[in-house]
Protein backbone atom coordinates (compact mmCIF):
# COMPACT_ATOMS: atom_id res chain seq x y z
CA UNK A 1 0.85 105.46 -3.94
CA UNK A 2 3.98 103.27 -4.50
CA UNK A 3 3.55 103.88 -8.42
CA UNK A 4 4.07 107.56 -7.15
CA UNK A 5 7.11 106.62 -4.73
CA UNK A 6 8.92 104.63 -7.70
CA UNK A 7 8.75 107.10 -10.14
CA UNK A 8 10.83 108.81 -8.74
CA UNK A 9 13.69 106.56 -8.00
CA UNK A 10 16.45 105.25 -10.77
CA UNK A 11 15.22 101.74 -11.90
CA UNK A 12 17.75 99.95 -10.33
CA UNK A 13 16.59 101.52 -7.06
CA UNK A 14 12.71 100.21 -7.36
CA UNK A 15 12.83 96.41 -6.58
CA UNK A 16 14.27 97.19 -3.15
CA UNK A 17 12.29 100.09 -2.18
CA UNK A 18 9.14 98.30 -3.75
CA UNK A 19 9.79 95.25 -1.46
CA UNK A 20 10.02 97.53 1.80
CA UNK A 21 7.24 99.36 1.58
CA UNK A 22 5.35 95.97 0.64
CA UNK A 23 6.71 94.54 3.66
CA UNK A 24 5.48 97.41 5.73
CA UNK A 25 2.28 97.26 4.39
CA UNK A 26 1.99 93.92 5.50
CA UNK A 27 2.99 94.42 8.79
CA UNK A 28 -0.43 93.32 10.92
CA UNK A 29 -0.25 96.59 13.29
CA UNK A 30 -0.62 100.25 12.19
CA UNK A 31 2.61 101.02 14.50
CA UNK A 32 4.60 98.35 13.10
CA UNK A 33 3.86 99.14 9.40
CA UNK A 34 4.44 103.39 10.20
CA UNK A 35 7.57 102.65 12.02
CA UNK A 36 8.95 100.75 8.90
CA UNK A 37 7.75 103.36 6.35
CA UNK A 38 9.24 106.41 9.20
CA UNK A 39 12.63 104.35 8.42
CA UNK A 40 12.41 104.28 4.75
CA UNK A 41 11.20 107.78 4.57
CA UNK A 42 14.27 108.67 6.54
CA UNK A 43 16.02 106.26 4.21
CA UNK A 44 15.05 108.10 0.93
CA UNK A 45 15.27 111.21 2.32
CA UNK A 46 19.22 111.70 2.12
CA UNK A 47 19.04 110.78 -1.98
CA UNK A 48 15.71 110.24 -2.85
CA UNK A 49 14.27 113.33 -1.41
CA UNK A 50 11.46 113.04 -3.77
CA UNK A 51 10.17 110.00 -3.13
CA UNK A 52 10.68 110.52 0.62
CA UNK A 53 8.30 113.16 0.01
CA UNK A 54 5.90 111.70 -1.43
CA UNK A 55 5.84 108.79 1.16
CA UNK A 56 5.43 111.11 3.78
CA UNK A 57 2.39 113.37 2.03
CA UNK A 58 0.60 109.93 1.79
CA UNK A 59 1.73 107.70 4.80
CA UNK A 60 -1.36 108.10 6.83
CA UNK A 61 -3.45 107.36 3.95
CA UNK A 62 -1.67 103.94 2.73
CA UNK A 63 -2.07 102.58 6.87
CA UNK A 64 -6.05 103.15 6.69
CA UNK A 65 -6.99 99.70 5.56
CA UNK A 66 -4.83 98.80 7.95
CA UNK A 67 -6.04 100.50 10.87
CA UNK A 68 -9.21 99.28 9.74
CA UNK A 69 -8.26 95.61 9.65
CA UNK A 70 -9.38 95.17 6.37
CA UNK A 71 -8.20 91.52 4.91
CA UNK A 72 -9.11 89.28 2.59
CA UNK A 73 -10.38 89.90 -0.74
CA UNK A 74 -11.75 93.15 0.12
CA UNK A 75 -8.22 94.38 1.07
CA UNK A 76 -6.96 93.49 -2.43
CA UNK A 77 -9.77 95.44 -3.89
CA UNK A 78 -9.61 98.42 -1.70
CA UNK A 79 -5.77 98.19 -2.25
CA UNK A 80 -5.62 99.01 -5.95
CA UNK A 81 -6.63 101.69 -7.78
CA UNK A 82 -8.26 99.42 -10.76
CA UNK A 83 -11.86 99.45 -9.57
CA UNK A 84 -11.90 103.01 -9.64
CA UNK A 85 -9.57 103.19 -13.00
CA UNK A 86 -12.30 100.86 -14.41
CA UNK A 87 -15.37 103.07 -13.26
CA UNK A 88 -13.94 106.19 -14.49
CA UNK A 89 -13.34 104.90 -18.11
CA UNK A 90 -16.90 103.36 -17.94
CA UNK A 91 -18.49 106.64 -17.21
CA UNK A 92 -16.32 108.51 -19.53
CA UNK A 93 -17.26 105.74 -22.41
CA UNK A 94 -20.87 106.51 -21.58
CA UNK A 95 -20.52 110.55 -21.36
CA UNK A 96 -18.20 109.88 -24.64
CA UNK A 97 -21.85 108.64 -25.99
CA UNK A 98 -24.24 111.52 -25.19
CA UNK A 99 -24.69 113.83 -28.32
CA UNK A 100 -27.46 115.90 -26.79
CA UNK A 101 -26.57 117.78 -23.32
CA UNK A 102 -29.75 119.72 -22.29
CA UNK A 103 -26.93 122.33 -20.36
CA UNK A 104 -24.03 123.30 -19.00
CA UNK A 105 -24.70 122.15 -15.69
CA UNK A 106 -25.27 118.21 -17.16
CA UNK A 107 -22.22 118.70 -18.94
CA UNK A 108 -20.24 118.97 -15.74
CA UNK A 109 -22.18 116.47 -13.58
């Protein structure tokens, strides 16, 4: 998600905005942290109308660990996409690997 916010800002534009919506996300209430990303979104939005966008087509989605009160060591798992980056190149290493499909249908599962 902020990967997806930053790319579309001007380099010199990313520390700041990356360091707002961190702070957000830190926030320890749901209506604190949505009431800081509401006021960047309506920050963005004059300039940045892209990014602004594409904070607002994923707020409710970055606030669920959140709302969930997720901490810890979990939260820094749950918070990054790497687990999932990892087991998607595993499987594709192993699918990769398979010279024989029996069909069509294993070849899409």
């Amino acid at each position: 998600m902020e990967r997806n916010i930053l790319d579309h800002l001007p380099k010199n534009e990313r520390p700041l905005v990356k360091r707002r919506l961190r702070a957000a996300w830190a926030k320890p209430t749901v209506a604190e942290a949505k009431a800081d990303l509401d006021a960047l979104t309506r920050s963005l939005a004059r300039k940045r109308p892209g990014a602004a966008a594409s904070l607002r087509e994923g707020l409710d989605q970055t606030l669920t660990v959140t709302r969930l009160g997720v901490t810890g060591t979990l939260l820094r798992t749950v918070a990054s996409t790497n687990p999932m980056e990892s087991l998607i190149e595993i499987v594709r290493d192993h699918a990769r690997r398979v010279r024989h499909w029996s069909s069509g249908d294993m070849a899409l599962r």
